[in-house]
Structures are given as structure tokens and as C-alpha cells.
Protein backbone atom coordinates (compact mmCIF):
# COMPACT_ATOMS: atom_id res chain seq x y z
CA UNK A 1 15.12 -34.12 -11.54
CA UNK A 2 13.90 -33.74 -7.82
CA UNK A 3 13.56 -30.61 -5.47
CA UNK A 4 16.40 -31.35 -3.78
CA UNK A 5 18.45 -31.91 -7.38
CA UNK A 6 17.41 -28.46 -8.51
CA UNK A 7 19.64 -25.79 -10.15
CA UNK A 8 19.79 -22.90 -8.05
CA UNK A 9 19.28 -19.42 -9.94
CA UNK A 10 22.98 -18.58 -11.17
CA UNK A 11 24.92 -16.11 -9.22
CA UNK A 12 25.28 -12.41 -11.73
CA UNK A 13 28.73 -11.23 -11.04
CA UNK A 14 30.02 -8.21 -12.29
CA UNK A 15 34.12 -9.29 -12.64
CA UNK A 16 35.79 -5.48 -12.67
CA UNK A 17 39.34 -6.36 -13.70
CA UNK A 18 41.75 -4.91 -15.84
CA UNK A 19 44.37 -7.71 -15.92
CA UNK A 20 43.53 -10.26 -18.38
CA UNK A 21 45.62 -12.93 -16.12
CA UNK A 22 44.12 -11.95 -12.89
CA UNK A 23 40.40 -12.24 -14.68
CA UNK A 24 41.09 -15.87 -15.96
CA UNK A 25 42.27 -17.12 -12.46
CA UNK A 26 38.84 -15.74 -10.93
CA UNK A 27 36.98 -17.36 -13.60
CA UNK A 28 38.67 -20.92 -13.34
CA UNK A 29 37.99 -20.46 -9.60
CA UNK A 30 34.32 -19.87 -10.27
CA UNK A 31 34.25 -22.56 -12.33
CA UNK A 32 35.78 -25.28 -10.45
CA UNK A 33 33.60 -24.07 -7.91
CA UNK A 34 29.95 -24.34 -10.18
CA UNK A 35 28.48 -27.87 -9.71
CA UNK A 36 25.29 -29.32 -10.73
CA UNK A 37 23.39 -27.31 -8.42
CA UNK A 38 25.33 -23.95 -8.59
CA UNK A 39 25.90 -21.66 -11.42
CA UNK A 40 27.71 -18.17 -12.29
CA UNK A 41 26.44 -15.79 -14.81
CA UNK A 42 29.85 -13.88 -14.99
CA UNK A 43 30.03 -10.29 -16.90
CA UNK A 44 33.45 -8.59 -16.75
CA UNK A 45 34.62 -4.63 -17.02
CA UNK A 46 37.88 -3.46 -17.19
CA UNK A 47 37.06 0.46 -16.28
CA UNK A 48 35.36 2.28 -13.64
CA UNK A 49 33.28 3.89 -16.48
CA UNK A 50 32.05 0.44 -17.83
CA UNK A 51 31.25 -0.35 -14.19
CA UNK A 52 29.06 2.45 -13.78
CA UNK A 53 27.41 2.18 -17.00
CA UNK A 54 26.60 -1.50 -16.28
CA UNK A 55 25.05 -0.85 -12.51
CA UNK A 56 22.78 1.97 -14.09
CA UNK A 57 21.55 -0.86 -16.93
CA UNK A 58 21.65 -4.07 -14.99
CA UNK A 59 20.91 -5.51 -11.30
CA UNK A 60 23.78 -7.70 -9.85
CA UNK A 61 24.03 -10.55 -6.99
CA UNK A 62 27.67 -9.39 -6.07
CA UNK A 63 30.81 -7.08 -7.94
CA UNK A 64 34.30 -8.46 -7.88
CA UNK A 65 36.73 -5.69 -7.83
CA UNK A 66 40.29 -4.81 -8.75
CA UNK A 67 40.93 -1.61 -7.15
CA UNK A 68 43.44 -0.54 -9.74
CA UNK A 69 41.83 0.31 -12.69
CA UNK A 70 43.37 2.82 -15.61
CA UNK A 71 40.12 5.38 -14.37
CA UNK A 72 40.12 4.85 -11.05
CA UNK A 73 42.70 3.31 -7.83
CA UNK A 74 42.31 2.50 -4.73
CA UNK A 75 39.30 3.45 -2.39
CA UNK A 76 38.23 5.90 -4.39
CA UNK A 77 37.45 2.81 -6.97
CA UNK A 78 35.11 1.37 -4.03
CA UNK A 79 33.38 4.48 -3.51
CA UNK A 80 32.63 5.14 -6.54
CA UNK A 81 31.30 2.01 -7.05
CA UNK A 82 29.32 1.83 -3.94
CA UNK A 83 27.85 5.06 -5.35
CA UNK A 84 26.75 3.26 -7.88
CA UNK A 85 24.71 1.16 -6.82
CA UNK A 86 24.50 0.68 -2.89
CA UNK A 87 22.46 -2.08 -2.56
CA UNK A 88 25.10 -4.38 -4.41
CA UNK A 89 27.60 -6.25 -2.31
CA UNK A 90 31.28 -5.77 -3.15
CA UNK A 91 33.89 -8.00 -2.74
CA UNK A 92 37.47 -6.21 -3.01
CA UNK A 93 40.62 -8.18 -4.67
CA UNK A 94 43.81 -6.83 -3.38
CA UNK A 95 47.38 -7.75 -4.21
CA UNK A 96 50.11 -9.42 -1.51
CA UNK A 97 50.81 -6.51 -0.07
CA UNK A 98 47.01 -4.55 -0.41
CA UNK A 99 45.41 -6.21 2.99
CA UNK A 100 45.43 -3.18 4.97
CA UNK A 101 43.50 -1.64 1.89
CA UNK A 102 41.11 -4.48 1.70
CA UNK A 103 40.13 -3.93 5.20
CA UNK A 104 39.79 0.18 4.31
CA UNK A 105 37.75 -0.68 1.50
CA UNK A 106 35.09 -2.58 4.00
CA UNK A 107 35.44 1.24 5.77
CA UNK A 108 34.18 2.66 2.76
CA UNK A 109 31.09 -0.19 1.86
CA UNK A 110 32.44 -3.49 0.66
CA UNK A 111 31.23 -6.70 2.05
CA UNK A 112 34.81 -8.31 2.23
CA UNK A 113 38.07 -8.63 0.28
CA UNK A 114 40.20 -11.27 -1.13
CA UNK A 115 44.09 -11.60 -2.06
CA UNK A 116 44.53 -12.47 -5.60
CA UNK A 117 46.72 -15.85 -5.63
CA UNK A 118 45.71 -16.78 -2.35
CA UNK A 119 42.08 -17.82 -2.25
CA UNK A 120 40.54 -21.47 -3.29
CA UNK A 121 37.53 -21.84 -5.49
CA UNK A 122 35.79 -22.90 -1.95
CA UNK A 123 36.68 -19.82 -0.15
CA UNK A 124 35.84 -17.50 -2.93
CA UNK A 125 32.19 -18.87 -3.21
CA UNK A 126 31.68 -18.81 0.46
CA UNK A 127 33.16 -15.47 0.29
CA UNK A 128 30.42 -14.20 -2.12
CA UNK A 129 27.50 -16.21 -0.36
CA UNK A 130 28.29 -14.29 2.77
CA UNK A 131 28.35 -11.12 1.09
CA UNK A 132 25.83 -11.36 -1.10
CA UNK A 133 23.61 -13.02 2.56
CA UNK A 134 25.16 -9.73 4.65
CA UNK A 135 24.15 -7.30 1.92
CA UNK A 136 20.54 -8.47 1.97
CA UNK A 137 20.36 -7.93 5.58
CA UNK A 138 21.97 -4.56 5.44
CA UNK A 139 19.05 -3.64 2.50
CA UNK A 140 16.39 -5.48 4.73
CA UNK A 141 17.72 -2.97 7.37
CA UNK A 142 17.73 0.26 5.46
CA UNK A 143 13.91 -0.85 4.11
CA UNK A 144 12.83 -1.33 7.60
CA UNK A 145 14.73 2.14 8.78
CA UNK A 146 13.06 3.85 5.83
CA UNK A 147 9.73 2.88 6.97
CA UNK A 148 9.90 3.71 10.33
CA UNK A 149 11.58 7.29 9.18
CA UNK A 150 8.58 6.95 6.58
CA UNK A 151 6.34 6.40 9.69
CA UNK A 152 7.82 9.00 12.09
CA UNK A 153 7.48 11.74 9.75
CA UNK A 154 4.11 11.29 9.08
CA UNK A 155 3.34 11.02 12.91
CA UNK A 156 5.03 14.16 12.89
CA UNK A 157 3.14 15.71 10.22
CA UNK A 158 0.34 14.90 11.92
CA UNK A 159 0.85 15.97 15.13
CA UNK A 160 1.75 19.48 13.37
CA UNK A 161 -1.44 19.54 11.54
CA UNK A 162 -3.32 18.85 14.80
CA UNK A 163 -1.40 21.23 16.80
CA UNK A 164 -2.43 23.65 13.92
CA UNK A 165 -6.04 22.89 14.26
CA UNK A 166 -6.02 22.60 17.53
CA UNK A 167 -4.68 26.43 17.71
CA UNK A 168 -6.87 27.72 14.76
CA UNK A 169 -10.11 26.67 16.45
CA UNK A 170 -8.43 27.88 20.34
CA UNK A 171 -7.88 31.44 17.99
CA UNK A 172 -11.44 31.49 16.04
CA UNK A 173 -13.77 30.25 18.71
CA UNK A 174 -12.17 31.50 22.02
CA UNK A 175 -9.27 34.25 21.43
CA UNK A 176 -10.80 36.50 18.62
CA UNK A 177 -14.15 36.69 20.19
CA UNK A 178 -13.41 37.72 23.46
CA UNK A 179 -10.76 40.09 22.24
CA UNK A 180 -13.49 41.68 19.99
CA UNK A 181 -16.09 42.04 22.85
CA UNK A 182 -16.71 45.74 23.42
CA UNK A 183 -14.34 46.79 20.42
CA UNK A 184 -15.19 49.83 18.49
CA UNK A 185 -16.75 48.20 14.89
CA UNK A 186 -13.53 50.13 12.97
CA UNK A 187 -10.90 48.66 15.64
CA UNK A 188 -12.70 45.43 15.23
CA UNK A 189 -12.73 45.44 11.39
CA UNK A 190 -9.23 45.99 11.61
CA UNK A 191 -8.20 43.29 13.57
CA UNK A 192 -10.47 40.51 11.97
CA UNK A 193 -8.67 41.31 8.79
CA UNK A 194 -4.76 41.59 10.23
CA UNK A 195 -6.14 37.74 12.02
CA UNK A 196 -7.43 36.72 8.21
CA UNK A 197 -4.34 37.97 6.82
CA UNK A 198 -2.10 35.44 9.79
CA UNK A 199 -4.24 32.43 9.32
CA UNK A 200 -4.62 32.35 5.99
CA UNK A 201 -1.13 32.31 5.41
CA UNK A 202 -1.07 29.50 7.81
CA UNK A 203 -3.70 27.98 6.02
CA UNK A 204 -1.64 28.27 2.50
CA UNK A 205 1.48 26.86 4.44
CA UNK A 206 -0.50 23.54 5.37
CA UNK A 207 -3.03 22.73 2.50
CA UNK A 208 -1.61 23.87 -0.70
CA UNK A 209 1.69 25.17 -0.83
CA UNK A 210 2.53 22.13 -2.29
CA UNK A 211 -0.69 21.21 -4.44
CA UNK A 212 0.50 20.23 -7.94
CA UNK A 213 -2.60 21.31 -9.26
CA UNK A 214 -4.97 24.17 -7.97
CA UNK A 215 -8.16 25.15 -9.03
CA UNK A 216 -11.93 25.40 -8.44
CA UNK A 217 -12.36 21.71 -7.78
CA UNK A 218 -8.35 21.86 -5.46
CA UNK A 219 -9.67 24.96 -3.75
CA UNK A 220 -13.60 23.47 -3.30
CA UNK A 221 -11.92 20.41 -1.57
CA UNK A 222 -9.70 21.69 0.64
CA UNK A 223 -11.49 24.23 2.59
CA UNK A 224 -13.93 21.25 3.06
CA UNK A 225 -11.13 19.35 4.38
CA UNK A 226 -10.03 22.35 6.87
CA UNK A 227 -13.55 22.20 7.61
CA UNK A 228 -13.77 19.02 8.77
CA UNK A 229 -10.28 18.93 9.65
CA UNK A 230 -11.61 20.95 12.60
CA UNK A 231 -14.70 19.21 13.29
CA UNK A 232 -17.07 19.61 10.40
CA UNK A 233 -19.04 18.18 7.74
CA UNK A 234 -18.54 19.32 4.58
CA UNK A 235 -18.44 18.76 0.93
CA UNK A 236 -18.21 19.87 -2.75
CA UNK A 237 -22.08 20.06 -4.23
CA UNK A 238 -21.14 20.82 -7.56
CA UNK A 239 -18.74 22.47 -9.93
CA UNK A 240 -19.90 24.02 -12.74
CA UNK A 241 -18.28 27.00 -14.66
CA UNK A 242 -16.83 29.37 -13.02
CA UNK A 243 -18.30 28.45 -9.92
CA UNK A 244 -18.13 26.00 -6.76
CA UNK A 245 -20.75 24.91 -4.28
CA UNK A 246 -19.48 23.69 -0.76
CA UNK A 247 -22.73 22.46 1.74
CA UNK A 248 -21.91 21.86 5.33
CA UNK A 249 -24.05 19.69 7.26
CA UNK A 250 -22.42 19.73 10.62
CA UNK A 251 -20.56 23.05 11.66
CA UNK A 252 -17.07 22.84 13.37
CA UNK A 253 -18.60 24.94 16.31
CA UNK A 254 -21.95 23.12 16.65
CA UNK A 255 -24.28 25.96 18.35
CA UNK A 256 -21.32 27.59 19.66
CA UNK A 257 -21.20 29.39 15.78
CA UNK A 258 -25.08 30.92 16.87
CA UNK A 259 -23.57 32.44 19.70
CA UNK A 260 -19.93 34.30 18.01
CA UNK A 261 -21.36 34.95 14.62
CA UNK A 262 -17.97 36.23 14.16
CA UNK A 263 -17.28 32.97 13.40
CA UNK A 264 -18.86 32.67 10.18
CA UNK A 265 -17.36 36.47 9.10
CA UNK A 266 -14.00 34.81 9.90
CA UNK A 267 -14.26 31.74 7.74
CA UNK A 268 -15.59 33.74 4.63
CA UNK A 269 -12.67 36.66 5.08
CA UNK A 270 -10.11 33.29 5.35
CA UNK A 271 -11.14 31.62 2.63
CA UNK A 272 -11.45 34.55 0.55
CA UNK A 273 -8.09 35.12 0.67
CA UNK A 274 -6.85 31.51 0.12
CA UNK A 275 -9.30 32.10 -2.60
CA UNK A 276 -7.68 35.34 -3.80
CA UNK A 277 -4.15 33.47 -4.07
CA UNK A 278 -5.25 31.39 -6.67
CA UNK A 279 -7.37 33.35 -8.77
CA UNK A 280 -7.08 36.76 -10.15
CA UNK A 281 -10.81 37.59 -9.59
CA UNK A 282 -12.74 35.60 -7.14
CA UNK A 283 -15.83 36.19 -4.57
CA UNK A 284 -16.40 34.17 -1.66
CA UNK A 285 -19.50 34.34 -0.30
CA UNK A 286 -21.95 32.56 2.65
CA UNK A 287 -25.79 31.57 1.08
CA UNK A 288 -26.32 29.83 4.47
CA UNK A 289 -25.00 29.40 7.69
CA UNK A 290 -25.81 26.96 10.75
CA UNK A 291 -24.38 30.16 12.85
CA UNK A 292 -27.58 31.90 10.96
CA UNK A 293 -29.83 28.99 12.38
CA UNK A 294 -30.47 27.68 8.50
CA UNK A 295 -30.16 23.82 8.24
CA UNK A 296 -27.02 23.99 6.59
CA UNK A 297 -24.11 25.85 5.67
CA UNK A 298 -23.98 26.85 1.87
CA UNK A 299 -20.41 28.61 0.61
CA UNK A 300 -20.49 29.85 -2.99
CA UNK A 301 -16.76 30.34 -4.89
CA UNK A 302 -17.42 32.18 -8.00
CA UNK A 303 -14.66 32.78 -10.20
CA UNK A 304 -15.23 36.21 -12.74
């Protein structure tokens, strides 16, 4: 057998029909209308439960439906098939006098709709062809939607996350300093800690709110990342014990930090208190700072 003489993969259909006459006709239909090259793989169900049940265990090219069933008539049968399983195309099968319905039940998510007694084993195949070709457009569709929603909201994200940094370093390097210049040390005190209390908070909101796991090696690694989020360079050193070692080769501020050395107080009272979330009893402290001229920035997390 050549290429061209080739079976094509057999057509699944779920048949959802209660009438035992009604079923036979669509099966003689289906196969007076299977040749050498086509084939039907045909399941039937007789109940909207069995339905169900077979959508959640099974993947079908297209659903035949009766839309009176003893559990279920008329749209709502559609719907809850639909339900179901979305991505599978649905072919209604009305009576005589049920056209207006068929058309209603394409309102509600079926591909098209047949009168029983009235179609020809050539216009129910085509029928399920272009449902079963329609449905895989609309599912192309919806994947290509879903990725630019998928897209957009991480654009969005992003943009958030930079408007936060963007804000956090306008507040640390510009706005706190020249709002503490000239302050009394106890007003000063005061207000560092109220602007800790705000930004960690903030901090919390954007980094680990929604961390599955958090602890020394979580908490390590993400006030590196806010770090360098913001201009940095730093990393985790080592983790052993009770105790985490962050090193900083390039500060946020550059030489700006040697100049507000309110800077560094800042960071250590933030991430002492993102600290302080996690753990019950937790320093924070600063061996080295590039603020303090040393050649690197060394932050200790010491869990007790």
C-alpha cells in the first residue's frame, strides 16, 4: 500500500443517544460513509452522566448529541457537555421540528447540528470534518490568546517590579537622605524605622508572599536578587547551620553608598525585618560594606 492509499487515523466519536433506533441510523450512516481510507472508532452513551464520565477518561475527535436524554434536555444537555470538555467539537441532532434549537445550541458551543432522518452518510461526514477542522482553529485560537494573556501579564509584572525598584532606589538614595539632613538623631531614628517598616512590607508583597518554601537558603537568595534587582552584585557564599553569608561585589549605589551611609543602615533595618517574618529569632548584620570603603559588601543572617 502507497502514501496516497493510506488509512487515515479513525475518527473517535462519542454517539450520546438514548434511542436505540435513532443510534443504529447514525451508525449505518457512518458506515456507508467509512471507505478504504476512512474509519470511525464509534463509542456510544445514553446519559449525560456516562457522557461526562467518558470526557473526564478519554479524548474525542467529535460528540454526536441527542439533546433529550432521561438526565438532561435541551441546551442545558449542550452546556453541560461543553463543560465537559471544551476543546471537543459537538455536533447537535435535533428532531423535525428542533431546528431553531439546533441553531441555539451553536449559541451555547456546538460546532453544528443535524436533523435526524434528514441527513446522508455524505453530509454527516462532511458535517463532522468541518467541525472537528473549526474546533481546532477555535483551540489554536484560545492557545494563541492564552499566550499572549500569558505574555501581557508578565510584561505587566514586570513593569510593576520595575516601577517598584525604580521607586525603592528614588526613596533610599534620594528621598530619605535629604529628608534626614539636619534631623535631630531621635527624629531621625524614628523615621528610618516607620520607612523600614513601609518598604519592607513592600518588599514581602513582591519577593515572597508567595514563596512555597522559605528559609535560610529562600531568604539568602532573595535579598541578593533585590540587590541586584536594583543594580547590584550579589550572591549567597555559603549556608551552613544556622547561618547565611551574602558577599556583594558591586553595590546598587556605586560610590554614591560612601557618601549617604544611611544607605547601608537602611538595607540592614529592611532586611532585618523581612528576616524577622520568617524566623522567630534572627540577627541581621553588615561585616562589610562598599559604603564603608571595604572591597566588598559582607551580610551575615544568623538564625538563634
Amino acid at each position: 500500500m502507497n502514501s496516497t492509499q493510506a488509512v487515515e487515523k479513525a475518527i473517535k466519536i462519542l454517539l450520546v443517544e438514548d434511542e436505540p433506533a435513532h443510534a443504529v441510523l447514525v451508525k449505518v450512516a457512518l458506515s456507508n460513509a467509512a471507505t478504504t481510507r476512512l474509519a470511525f472508532d464509534i463509542e456510544a452513551a445514553d446519559r449525560i452522566s456516562k457522557v461526562i464520565e467518558r470526557l473526564q477518561d478519554a479524548v474525542y475527535d467529535v460528540v454526536l448529541l441527542d439533546l433529550g436524554l432521561p438526565d438532561s434536555q435541551g441546551l442545558e444537555t449542550v452546556s453541560r457537555v461543553y463543560e465537559a470538555s471544551p476543546d471537543t467539537p459537538i455536533v447537535v441532532l435535533t428532531g423535525l421540528l428542533d431546528e431553531e434549537v439546533g441553531v441555539q445550541a451553536m449559541q451555547k458551543g456546538a460546532q453544528d447540528y443535524l436533523v435526524k432522518g434528514q441527513f446522508t452518510p455524505d453530509i454527516l461526514i462532511r458535517t463532522i470534518r468541518y467541525a472537528i477542522e473549526r474546533q481546532k482553529e477555535i483551540n489554536r485560537r484560545k492557545r494563541v490568546e492564552a499566550a499572549l494573556k500569558k505574555a501581557h501579564d508578565e510584561l505587566e509584572k514586570r513593569k510593576a517590579l520595575l516601577e517598584a525598584q525604580s521607586e525603592l532606589r528614588t526613596i533610599l538614595t534620594n528621598a530619605i537622605p535629604l529628608l534626614l539632613m539636619g534631623a535631630p538623631p531621635e527624629k531621625a531614628n524614628t523615621f528610618i524605622l516607620k520607612m523600614c517598616d513601609n518598604i519592607e512590607e513592600m518588599l514581602w508583597q513582591k519577593y515572597l508572599a508567595e514563596a512555597e518554601v522559605v528559609d535560610l537558603n529562600t531568604t539568602g537568595g532573595v535579598i541578593c536578587k533585590i540587590m541586584n534587582d536594583l543594580g547590584g552584585a550579589f550572591e549567597i557564599k555559603s549556608v551552613v547551620d544556622k547561618e547565611c553569608i551574602l558577599k556583594g561585589n558591586a553595590c546598587p549605589w556605586g560610590t554614591q553608598a560612601q557618601r549617604n551611609l544611611v544607605l547601608c543602615m537602611l538595607c540592614k533595618g529592611i532586611f532585618s525585618r523581612l528576616a524577622s517574618k520568617i524566623f522567630e529569632n534572627v540577627a541581621v548584620n553588615l561585616d562589610k560594606t562598599i559604603g564603608n570603603r571595604d572591597n566588598c559588601c559582607i551580610i551575615l543572617i544568623h538564625v538563634y
